[in-house]
PDB file of N, CA and C in Angstrom:
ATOM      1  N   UNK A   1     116.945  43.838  71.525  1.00  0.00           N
ATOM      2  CA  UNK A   1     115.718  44.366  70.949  1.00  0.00           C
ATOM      3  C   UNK A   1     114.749  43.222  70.700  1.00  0.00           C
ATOM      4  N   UNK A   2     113.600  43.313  70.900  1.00  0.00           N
ATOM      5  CA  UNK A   2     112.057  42.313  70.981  1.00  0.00           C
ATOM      6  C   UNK A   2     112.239  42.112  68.987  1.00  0.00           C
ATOM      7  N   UNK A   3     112.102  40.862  68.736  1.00  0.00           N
ATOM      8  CA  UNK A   3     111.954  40.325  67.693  1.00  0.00           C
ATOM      9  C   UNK A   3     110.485  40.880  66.648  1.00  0.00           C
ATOM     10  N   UNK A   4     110.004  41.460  67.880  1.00  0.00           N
ATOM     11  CA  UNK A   4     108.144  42.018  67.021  1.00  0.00           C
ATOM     12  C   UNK A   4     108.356  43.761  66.778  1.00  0.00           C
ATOM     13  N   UNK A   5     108.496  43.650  65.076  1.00  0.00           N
ATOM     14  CA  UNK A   5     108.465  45.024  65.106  1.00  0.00           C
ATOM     15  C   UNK A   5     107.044  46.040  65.355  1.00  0.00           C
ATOM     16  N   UNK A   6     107.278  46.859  66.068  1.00  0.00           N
ATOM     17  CA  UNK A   6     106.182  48.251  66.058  1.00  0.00           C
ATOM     18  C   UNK A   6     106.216  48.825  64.891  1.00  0.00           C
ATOM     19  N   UNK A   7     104.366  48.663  64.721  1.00  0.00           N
ATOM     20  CA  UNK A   7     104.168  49.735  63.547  1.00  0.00           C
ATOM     21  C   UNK A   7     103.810  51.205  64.368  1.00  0.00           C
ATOM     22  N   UNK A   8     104.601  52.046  63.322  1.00  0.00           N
ATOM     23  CA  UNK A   8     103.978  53.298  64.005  1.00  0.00           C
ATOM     24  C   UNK A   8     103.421  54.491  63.022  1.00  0.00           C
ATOM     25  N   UNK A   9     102.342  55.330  63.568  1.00  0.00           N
ATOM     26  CA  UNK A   9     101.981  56.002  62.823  1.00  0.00           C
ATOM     27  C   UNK A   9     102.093  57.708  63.119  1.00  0.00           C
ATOM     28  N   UNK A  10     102.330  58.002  62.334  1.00  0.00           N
ATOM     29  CA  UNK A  10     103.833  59.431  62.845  1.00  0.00           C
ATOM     30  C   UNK A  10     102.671  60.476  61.828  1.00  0.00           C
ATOM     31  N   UNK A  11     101.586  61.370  62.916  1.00  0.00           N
ATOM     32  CA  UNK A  11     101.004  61.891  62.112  1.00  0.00           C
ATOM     33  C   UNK A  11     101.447  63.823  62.616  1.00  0.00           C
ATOM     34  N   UNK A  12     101.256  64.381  61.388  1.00  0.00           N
ATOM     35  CA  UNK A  12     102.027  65.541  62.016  1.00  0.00           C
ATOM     36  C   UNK A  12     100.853  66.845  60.633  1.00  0.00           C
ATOM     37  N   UNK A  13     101.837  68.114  61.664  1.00  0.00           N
ATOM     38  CA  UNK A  13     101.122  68.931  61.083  1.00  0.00           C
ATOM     39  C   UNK A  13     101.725  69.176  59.070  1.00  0.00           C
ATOM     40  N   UNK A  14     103.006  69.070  59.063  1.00  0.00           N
ATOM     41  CA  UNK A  14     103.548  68.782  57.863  1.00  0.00           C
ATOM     42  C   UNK A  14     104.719  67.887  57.881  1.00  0.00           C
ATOM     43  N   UNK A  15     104.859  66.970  57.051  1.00  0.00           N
ATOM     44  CA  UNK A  15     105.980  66.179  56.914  1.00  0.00           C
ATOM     45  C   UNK A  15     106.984  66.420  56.715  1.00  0.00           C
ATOM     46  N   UNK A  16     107.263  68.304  56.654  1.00  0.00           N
ATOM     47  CA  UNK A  16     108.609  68.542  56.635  1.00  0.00           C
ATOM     48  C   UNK A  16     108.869  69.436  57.855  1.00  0.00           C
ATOM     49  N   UNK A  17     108.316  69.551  58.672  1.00  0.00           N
ATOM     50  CA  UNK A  17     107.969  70.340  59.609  1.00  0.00           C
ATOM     51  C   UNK A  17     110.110  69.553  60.554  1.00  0.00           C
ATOM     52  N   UNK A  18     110.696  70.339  60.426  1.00  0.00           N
ATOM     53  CA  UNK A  18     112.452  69.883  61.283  1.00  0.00           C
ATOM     54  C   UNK A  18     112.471  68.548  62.084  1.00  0.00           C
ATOM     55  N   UNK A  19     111.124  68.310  63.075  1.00  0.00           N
ATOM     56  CA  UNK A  19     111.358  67.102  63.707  1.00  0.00           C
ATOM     57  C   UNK A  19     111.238  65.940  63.408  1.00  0.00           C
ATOM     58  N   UNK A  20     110.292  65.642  62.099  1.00  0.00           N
ATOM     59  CA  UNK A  20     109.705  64.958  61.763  1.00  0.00           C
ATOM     60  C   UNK A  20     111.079  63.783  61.126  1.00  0.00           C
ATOM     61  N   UNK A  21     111.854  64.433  60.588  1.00  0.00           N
ATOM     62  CA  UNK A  21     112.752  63.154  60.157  1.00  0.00           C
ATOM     63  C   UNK A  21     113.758  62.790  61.202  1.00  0.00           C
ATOM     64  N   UNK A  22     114.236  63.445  61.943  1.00  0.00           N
ATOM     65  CA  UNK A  22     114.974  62.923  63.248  1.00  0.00           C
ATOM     66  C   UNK A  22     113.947  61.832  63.694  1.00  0.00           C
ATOM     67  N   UNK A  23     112.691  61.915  64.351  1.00  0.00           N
ATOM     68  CA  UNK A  23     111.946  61.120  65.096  1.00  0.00           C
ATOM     69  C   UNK A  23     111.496  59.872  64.071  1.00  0.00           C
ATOM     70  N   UNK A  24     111.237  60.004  62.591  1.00  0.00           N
ATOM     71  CA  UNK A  24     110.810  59.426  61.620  1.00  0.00           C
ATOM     72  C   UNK A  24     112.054  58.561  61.724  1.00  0.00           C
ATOM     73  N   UNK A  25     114.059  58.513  61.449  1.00  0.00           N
ATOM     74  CA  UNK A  25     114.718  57.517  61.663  1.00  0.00           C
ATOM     75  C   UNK A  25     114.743  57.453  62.940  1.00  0.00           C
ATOM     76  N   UNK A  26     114.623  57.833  63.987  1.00  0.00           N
ATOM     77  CA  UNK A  26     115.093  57.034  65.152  1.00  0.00           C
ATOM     78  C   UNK A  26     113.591  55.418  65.298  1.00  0.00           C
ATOM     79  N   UNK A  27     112.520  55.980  64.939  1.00  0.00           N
ATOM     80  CA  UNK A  27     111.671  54.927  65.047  1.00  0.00           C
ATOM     81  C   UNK A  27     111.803  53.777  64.247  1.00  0.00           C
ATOM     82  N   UNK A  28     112.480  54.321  62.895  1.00  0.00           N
ATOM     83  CA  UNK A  28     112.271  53.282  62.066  1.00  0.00           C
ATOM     84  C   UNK A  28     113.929  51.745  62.610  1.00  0.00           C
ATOM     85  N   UNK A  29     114.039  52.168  63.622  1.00  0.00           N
ATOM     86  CA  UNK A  29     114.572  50.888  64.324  1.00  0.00           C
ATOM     87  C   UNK A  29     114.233  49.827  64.631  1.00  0.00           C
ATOM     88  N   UNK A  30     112.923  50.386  65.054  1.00  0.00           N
ATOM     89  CA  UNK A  30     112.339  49.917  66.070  1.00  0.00           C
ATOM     90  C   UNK A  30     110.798  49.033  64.866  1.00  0.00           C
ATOM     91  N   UNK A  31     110.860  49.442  63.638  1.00  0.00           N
ATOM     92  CA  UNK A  31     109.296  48.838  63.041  1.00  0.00           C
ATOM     93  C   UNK A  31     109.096  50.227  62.100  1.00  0.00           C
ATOM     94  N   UNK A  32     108.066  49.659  61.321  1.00  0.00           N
ATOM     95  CA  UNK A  32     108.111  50.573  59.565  1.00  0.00           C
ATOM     96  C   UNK A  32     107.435  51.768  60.901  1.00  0.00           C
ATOM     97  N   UNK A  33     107.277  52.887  60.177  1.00  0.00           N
ATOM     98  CA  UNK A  33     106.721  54.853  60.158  1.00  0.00           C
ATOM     99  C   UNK A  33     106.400  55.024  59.336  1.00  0.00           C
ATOM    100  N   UNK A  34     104.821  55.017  59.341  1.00  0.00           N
ATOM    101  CA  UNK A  34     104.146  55.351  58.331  1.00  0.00           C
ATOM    102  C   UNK A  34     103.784  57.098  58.689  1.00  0.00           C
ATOM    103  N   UNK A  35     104.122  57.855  58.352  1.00  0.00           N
ATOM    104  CA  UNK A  35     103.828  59.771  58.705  1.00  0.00           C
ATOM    105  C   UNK A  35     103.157  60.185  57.172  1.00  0.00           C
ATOM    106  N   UNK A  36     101.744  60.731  58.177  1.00  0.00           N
ATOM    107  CA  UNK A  36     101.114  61.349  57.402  1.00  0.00           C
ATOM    108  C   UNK A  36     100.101  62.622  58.200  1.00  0.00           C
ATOM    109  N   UNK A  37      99.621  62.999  57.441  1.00  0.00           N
ATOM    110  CA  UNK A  37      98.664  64.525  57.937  1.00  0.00           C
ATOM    111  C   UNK A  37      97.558  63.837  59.324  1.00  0.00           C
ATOM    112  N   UNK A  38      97.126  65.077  59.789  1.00  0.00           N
ATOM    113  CA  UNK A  38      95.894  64.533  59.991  1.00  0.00           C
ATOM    114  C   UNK A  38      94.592  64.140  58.880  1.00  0.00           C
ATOM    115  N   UNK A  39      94.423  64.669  58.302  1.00  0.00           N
ATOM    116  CA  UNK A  39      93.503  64.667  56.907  1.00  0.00           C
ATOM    117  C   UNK A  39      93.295  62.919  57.030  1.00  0.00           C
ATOM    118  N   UNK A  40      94.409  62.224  56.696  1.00  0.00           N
ATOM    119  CA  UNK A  40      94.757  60.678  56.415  1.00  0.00           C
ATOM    120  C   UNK A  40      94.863  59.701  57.366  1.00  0.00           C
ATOM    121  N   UNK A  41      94.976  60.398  58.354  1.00  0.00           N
ATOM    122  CA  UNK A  41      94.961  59.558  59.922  1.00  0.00           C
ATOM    123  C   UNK A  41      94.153  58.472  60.070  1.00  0.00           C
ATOM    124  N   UNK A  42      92.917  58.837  60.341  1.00  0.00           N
ATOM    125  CA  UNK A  42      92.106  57.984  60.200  1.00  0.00           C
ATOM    126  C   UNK A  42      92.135  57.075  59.454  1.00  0.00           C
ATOM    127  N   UNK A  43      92.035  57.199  58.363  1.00  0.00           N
ATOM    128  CA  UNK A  43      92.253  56.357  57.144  1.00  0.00           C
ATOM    129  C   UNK A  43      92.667  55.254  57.116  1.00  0.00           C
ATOM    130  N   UNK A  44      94.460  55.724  57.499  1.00  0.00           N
ATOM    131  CA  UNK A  44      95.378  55.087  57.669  1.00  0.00           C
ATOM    132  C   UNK A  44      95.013  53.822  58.702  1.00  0.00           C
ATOM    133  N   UNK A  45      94.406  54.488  60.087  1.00  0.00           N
ATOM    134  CA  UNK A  45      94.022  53.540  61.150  1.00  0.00           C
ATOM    135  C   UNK A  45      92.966  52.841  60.620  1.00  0.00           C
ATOM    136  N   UNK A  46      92.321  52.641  59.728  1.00  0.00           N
ATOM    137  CA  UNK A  46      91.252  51.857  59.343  1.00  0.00           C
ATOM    138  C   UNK A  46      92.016  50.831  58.308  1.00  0.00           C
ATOM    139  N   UNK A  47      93.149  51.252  57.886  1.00  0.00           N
ATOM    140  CA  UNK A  47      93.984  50.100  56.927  1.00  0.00           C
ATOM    141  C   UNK A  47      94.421  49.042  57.374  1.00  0.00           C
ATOM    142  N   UNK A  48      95.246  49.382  58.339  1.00  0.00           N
ATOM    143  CA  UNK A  48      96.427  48.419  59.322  1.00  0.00           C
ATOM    144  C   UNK A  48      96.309  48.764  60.767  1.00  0.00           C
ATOM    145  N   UNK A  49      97.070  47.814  61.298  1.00  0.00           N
ATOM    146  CA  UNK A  49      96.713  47.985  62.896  1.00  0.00           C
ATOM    147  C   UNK A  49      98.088  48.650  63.033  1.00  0.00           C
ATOM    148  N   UNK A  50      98.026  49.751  64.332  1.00  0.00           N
ATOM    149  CA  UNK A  50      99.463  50.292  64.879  1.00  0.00           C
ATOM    150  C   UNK A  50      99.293  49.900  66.407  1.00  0.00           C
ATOM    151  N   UNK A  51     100.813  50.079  66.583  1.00  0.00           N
ATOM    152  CA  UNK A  51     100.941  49.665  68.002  1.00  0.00           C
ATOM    153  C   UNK A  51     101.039  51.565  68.883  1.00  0.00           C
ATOM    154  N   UNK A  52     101.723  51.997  68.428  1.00  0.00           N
ATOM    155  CA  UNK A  52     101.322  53.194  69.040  1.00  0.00           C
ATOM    156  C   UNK A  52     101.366  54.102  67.594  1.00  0.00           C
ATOM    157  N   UNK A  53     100.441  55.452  67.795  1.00  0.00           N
ATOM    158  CA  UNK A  53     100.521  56.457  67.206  1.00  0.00           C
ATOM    159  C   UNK A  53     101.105  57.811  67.571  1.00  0.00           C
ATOM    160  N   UNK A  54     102.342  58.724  67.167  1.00  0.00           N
ATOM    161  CA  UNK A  54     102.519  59.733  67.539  1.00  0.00           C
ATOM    162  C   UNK A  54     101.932  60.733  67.074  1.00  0.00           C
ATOM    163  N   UNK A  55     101.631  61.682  67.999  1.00  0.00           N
ATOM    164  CA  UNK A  55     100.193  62.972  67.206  1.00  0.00           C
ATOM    165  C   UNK A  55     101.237  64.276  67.694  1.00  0.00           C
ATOM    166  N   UNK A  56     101.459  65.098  66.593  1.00  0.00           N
ATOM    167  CA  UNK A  56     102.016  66.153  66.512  1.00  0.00           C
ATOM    168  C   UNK A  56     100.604  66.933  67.304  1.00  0.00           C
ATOM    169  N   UNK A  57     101.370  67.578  68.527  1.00  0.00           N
ATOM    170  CA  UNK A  57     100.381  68.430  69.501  1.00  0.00           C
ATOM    171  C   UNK A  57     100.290  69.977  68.370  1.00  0.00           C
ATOM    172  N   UNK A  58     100.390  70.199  67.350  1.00  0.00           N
ATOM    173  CA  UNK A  58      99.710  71.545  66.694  1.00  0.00           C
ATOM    174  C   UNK A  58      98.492  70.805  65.809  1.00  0.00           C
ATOM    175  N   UNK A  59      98.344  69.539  65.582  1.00  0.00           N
ATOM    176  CA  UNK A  59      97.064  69.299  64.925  1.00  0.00           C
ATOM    177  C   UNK A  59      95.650  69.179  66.124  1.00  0.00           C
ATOM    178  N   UNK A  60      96.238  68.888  67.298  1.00  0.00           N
ATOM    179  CA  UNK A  60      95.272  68.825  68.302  1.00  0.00           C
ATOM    180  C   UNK A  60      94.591  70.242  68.999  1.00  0.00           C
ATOM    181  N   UNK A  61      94.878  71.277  68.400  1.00  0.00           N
ATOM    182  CA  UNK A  61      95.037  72.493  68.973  1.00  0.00           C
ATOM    183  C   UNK A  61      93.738  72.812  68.828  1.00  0.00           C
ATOM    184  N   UNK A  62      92.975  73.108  70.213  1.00  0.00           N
ATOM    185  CA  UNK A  62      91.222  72.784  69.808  1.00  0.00           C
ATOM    186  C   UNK A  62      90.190  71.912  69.815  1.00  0.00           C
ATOM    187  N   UNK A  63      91.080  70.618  69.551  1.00  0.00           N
ATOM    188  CA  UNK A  63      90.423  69.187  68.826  1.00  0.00           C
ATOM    189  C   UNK A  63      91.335  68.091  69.343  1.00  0.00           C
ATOM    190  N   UNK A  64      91.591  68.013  70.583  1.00  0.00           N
ATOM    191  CA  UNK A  64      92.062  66.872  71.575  1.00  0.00           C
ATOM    192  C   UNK A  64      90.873  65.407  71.609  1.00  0.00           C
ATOM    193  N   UNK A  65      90.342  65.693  71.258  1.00  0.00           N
ATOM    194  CA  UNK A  65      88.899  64.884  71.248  1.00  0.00           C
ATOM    195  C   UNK A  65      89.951  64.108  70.059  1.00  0.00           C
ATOM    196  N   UNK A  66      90.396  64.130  69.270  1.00  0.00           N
ATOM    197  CA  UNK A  66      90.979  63.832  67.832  1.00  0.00           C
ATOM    198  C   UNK A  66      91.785  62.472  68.473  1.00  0.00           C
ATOM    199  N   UNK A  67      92.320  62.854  69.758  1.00  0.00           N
ATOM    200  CA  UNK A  67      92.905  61.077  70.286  1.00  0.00           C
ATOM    201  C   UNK A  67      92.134  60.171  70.640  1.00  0.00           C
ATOM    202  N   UNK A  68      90.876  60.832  71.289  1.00  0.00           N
ATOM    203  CA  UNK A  68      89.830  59.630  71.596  1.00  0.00           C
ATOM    204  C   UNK A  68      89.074  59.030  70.220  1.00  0.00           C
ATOM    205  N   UNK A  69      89.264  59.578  68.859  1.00  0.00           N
ATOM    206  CA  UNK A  69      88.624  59.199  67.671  1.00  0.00           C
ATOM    207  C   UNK A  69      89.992  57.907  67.338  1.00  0.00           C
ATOM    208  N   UNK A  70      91.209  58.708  67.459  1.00  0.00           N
ATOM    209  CA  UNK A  70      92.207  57.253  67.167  1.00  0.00           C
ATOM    210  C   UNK A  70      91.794  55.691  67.687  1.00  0.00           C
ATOM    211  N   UNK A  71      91.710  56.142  69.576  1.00  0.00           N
ATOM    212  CA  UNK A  71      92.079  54.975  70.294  1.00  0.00           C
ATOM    213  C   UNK A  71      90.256  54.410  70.155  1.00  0.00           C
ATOM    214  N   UNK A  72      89.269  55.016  69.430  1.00  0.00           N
ATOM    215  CA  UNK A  72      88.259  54.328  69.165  1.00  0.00           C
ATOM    216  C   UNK A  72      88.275  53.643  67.412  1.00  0.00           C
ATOM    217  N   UNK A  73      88.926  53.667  67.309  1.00  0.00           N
ATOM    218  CA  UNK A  73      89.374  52.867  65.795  1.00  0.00           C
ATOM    219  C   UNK A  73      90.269  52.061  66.149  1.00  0.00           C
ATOM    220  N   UNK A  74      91.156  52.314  66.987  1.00  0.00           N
ATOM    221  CA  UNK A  74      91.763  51.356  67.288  1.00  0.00           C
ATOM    222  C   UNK A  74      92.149  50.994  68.915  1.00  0.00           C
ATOM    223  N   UNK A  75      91.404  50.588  69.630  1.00  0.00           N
ATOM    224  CA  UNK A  75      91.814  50.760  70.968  1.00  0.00           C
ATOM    225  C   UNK A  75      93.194  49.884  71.802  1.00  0.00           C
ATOM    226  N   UNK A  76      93.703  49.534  71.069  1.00  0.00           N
ATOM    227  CA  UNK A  76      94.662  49.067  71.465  1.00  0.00           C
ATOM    228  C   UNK A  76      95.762  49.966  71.059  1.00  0.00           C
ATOM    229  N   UNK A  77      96.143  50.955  70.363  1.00  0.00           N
ATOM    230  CA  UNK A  77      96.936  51.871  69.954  1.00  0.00           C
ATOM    231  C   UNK A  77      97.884  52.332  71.362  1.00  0.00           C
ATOM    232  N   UNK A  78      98.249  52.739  71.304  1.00  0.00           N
ATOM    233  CA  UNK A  78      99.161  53.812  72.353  1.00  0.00           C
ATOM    234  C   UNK A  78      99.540  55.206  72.201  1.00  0.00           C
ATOM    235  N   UNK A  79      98.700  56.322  72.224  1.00  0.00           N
ATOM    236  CA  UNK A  79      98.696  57.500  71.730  1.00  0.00           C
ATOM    237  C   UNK A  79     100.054  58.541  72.354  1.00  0.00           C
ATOM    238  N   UNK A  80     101.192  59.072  71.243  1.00  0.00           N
ATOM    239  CA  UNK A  80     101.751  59.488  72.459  1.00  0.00           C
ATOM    240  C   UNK A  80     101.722  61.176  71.985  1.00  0.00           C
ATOM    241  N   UNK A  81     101.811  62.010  72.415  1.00  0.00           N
ATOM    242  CA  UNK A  81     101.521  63.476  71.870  1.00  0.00           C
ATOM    243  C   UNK A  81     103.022  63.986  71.634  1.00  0.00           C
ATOM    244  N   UNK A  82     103.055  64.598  70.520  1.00  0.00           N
ATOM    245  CA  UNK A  82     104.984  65.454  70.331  1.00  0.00           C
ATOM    246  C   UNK A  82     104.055  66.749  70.213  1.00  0.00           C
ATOM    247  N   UNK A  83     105.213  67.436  71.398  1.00  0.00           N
ATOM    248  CA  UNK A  83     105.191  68.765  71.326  1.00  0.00           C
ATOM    249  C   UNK A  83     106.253  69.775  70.887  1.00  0.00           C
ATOM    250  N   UNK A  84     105.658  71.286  70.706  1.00  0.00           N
ATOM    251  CA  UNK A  84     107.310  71.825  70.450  1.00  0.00           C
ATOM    252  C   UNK A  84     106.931  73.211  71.380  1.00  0.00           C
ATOM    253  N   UNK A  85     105.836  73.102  72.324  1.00  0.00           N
ATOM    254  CA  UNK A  85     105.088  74.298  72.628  1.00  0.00           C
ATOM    255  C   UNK A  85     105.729  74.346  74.087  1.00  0.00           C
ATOM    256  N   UNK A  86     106.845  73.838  74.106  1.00  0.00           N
ATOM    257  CA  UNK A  86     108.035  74.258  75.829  1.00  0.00           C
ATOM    258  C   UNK A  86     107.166  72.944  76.675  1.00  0.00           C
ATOM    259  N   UNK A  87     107.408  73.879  77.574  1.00  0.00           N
ATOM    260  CA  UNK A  87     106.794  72.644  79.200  1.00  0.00           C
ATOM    261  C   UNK A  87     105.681  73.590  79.244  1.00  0.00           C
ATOM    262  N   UNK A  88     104.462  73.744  78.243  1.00  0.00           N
ATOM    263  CA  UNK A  88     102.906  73.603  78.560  1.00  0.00           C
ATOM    264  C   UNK A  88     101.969  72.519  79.336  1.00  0.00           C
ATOM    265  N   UNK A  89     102.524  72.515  80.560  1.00  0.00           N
ATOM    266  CA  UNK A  89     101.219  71.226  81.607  1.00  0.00           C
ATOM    267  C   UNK A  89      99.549  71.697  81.187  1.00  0.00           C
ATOM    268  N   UNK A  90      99.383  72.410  80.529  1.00  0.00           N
ATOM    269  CA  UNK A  90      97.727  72.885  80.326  1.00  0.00           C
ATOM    270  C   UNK A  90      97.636  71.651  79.050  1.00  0.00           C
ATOM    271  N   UNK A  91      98.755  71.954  78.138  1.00  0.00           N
ATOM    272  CA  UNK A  91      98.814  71.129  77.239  1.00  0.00           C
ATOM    273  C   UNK A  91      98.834  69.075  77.582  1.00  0.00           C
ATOM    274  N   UNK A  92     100.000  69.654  77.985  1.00  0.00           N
ATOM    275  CA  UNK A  92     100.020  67.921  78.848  1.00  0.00           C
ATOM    276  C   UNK A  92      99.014  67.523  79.178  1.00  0.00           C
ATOM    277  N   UNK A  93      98.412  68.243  79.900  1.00  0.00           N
ATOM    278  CA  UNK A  93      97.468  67.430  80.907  1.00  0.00           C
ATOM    279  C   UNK A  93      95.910  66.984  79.867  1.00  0.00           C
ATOM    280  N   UNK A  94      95.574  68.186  78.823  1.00  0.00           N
ATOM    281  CA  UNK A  94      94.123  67.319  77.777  1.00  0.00           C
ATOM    282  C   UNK A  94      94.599  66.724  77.201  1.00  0.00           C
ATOM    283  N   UNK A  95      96.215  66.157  76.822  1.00  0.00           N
ATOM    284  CA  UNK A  95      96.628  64.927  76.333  1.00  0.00           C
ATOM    285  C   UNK A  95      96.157  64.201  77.267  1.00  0.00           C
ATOM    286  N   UNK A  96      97.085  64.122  78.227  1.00  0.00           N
ATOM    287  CA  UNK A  96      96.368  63.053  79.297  1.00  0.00           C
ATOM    288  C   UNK A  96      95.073  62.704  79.387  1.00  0.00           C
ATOM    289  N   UNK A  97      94.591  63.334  79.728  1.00  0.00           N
ATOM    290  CA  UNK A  97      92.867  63.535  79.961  1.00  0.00           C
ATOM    291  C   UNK A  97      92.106  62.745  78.905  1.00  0.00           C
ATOM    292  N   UNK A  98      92.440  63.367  77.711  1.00  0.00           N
ATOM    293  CA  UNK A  98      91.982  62.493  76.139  1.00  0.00           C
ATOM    294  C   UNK A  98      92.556  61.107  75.536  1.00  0.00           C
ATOM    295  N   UNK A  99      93.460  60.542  76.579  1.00  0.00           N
ATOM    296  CA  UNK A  99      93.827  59.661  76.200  1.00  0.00           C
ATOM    297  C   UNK A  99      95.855  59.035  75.771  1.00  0.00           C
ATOM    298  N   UNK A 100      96.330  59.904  75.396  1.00  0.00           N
ATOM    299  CA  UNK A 100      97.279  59.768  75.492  1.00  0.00           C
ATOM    300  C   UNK A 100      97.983  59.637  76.541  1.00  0.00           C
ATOM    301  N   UNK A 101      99.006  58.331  76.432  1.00  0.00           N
ATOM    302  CA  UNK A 101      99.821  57.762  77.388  1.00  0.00           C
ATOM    303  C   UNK A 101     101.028  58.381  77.984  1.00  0.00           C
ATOM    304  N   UNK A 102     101.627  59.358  76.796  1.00  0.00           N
ATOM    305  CA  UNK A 102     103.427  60.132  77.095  1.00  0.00           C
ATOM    306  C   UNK A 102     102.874  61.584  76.342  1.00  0.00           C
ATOM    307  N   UNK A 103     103.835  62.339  76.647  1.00  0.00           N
ATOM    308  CA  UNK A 103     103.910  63.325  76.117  1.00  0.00           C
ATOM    309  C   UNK A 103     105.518  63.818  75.696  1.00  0.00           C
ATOM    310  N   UNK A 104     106.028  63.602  74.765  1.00  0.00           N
ATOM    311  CA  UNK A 104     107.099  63.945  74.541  1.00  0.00           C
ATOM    312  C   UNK A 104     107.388  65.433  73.996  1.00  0.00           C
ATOM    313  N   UNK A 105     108.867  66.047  73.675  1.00  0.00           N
ATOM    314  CA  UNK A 105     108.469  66.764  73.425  1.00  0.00           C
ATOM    315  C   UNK A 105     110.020  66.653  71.912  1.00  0.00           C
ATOM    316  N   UNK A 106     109.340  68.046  71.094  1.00  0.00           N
ATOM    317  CA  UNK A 106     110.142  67.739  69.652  1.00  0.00           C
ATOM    318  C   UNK A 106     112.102  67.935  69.852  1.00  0.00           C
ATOM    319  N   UNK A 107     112.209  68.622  70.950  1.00  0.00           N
ATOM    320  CA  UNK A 107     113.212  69.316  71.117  1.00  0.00           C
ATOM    321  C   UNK A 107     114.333  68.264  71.825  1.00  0.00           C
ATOM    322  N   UNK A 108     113.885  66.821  72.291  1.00  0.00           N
ATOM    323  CA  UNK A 108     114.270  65.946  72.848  1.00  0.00           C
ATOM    324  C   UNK A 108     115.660  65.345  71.971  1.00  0.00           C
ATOM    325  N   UNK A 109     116.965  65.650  73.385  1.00  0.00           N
ATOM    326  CA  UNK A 109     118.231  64.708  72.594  1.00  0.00           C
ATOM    327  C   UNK A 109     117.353  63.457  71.907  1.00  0.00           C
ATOM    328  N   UNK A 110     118.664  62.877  71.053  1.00  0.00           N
ATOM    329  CA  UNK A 110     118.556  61.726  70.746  1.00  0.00           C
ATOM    330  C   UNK A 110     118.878  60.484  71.086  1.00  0.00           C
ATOM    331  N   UNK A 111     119.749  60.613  72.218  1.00  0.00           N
ATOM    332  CA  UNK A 111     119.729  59.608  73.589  1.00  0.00           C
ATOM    333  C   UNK A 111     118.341  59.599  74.248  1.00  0.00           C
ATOM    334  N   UNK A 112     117.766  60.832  74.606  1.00  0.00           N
ATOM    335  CA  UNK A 112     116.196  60.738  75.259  1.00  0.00           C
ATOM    336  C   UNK A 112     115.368  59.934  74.580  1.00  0.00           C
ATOM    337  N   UNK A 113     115.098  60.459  72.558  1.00  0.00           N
ATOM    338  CA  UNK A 113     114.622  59.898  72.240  1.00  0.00           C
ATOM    339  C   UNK A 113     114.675  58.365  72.468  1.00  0.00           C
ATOM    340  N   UNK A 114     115.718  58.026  72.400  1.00  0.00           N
ATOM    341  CA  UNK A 114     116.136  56.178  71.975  1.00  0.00           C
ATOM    342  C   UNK A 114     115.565  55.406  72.845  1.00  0.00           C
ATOM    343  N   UNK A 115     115.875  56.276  74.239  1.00  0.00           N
ATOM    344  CA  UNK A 115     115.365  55.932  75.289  1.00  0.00           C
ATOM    345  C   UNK A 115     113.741  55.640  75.346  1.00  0.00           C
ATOM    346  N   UNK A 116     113.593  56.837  75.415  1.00  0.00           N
ATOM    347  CA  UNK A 116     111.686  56.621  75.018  1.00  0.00           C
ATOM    348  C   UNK A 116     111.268  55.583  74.637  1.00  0.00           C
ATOM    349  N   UNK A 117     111.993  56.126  73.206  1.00  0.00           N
ATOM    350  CA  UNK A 117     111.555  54.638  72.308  1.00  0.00           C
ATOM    351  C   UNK A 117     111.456  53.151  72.870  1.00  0.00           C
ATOM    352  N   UNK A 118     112.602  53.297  73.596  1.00  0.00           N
ATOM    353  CA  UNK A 118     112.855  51.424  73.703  1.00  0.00           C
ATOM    354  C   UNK A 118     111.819  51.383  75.071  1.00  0.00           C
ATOM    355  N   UNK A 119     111.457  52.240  75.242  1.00  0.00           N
ATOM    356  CA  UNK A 119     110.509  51.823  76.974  1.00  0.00           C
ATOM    357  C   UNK A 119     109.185  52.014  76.119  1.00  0.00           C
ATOM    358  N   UNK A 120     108.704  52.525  75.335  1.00  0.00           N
ATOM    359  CA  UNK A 120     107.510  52.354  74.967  1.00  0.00           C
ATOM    360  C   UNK A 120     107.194  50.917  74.167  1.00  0.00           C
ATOM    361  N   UNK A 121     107.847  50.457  73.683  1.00  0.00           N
ATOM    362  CA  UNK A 121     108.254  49.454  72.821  1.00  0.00           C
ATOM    363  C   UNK A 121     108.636  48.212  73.479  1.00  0.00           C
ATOM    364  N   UNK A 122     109.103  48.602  74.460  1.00  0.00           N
ATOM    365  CA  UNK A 122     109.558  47.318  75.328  1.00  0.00           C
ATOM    366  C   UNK A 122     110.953  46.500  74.792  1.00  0.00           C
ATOM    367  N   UNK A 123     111.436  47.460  73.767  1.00  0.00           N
ATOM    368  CA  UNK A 123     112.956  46.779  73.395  1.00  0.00           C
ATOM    369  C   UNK A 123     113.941  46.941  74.295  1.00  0.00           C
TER     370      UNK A 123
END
């Protein structure tokens, strides 16, 4: 594992919402998880710098534009979208489009996850 931890910012529709603490420890391996609303997002990105941000795909619902406001506060970020809405490519793809790099989804083993993780991260 790379000696430089990732900060990450784990923003979701509620913090108790089932996936949120599976994905909340598997990251925190890897560098602190800071998870909060959208409401605080911003905020948050105006405090500290992150290396990537995960965006729960039910706050974007409408308001995909909401990743290009991240990666313009912080453009070095790495936006990645969690879904729980199946294999939606309509969905996928205005992630893509708006900016986000991956699209994962909530339902993902935890071998997948780890995996992810360490390729986004470069551990």
């Amino acid at each position: 594992m790379s000696n430089q931890r990732t900060h990450f910012l784990l923003v979701c529709q509620a913090l108790d919402d089932a996936w949120v603490n599976p994905f909340q420890y598997a990251l925190e391996r890897y560098g602190p998880v800071t998870p909060c609303d959208k409401g605080t997002a911003l905020q948050q990105l105006q405090q500290r710098p992150y290396e990537i941000a995960l965006l729960d795909e039910n706050i974007l619902t409408g308001d995909y534009t909401f990743i290009q406001r991240v990666t313009q506060l912080q453009p070095s970020v790495q936006v990645i979208v969690v879904s729980d809405s199946g294999n939606d490519w309509k969905k996928a793809r205005l992630a893509f489009q708006y900016g986000s790099i991956d699209y994962w989804m909530t339902n993902i083993n935890q071998q997948a996850l780890e995996k992810s993780i360490q390729e986004i991260t470069g551990s």
